[in-house]
Protein backbone atom coordinates (compact mmCIF):
# COMPACT_ATOMS: atom_id res chain seq x y z
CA UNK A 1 -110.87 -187.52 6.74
CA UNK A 2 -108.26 -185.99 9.28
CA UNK A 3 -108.61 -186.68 12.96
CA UNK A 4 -108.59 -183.03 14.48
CA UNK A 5 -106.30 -182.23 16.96
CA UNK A 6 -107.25 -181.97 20.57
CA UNK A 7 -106.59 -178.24 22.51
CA UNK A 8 -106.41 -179.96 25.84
CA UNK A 9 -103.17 -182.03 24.75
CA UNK A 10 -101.42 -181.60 27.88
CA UNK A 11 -104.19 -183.01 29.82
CA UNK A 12 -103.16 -186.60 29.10
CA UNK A 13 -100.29 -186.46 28.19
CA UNK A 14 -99.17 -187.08 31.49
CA UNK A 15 -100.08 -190.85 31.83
CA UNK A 16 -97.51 -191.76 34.67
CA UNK A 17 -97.35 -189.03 37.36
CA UNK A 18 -93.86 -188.77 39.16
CA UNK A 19 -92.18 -191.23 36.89
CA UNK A 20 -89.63 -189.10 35.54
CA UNK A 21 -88.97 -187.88 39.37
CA UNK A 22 -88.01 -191.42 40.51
CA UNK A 23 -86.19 -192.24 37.06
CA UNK A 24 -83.87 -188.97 38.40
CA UNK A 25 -84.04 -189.43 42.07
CA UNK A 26 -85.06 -186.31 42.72
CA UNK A 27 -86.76 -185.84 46.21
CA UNK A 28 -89.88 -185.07 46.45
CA UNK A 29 -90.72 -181.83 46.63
CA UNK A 30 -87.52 -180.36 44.96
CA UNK A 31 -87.76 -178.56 41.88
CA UNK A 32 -86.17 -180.73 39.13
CA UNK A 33 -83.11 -178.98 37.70
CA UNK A 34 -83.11 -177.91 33.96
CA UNK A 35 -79.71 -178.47 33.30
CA UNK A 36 -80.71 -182.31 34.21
CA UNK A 37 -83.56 -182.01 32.09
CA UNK A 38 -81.55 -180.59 29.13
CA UNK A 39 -79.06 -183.61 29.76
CA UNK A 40 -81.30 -186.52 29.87
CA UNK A 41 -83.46 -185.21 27.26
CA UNK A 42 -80.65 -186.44 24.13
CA UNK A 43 -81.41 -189.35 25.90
CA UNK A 44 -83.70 -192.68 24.28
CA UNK A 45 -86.71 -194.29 25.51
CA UNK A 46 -88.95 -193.37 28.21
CA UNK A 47 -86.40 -191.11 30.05
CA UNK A 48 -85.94 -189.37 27.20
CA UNK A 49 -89.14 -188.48 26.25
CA UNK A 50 -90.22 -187.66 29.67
CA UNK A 51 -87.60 -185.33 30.01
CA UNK A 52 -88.24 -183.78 26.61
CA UNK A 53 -91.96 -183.38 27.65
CA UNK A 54 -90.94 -181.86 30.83
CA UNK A 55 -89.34 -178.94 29.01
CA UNK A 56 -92.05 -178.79 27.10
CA UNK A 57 -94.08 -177.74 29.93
CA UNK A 58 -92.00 -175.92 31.19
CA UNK A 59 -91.29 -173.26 28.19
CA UNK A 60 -88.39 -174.31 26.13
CA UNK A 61 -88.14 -175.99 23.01
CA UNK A 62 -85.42 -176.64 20.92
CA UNK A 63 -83.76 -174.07 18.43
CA UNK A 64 -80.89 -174.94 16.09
CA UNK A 65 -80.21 -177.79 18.33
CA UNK A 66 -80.53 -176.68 22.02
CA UNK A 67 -82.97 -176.64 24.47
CA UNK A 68 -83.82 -172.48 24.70
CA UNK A 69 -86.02 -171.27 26.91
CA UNK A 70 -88.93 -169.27 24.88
C-alpha cells in the first residue's frame, strides 16, 4: 500500500530554523538575496538543499535548468 502524501509538507520541512542564515552570514533581519540563493543552490549537501528549499518557498522552481521565478 502507498504512504499518502501529507498537504502540510512545508510544515516540517523546516527542521533547523536560521541555519541556512548563518551558513550565508546574512544578518539577521535582512532579506536573503536570491541571486545568493540561486548560487548556492548548484551547490551539495546541506547548503545546497537549504538553499534549494528556500526558493522553493519562495516561488521559483527550476525550468530548463534555471531557477525562474513562477
Amino acid at each position: 500500500m502507498a504512504r499518502r502524501r501529507s498537504k502540510r509538507w512545508m510544515k516540517g520541512a523546516v527542521k533547523k530554523p536560521g541555519a541556512l542564515r548563518r551558513q550565508l552570514g546574512t544578518k539577521t533581519g535582512k532579506k536573503i538575496p536570491v541571486s545568493q540563493l540561486i548560487a548556492n543552490a548548484g551547490k551539495k549537501g546541506k547548503l545546497g538543499s537549504r538553499a534549494r528549499l528556500a526558493l522553493v518557498f519562495r516561488g521559483y522552481r527550476k525550468v530548463k535548468g534555471r531557477w525562474r521565478k513562477k
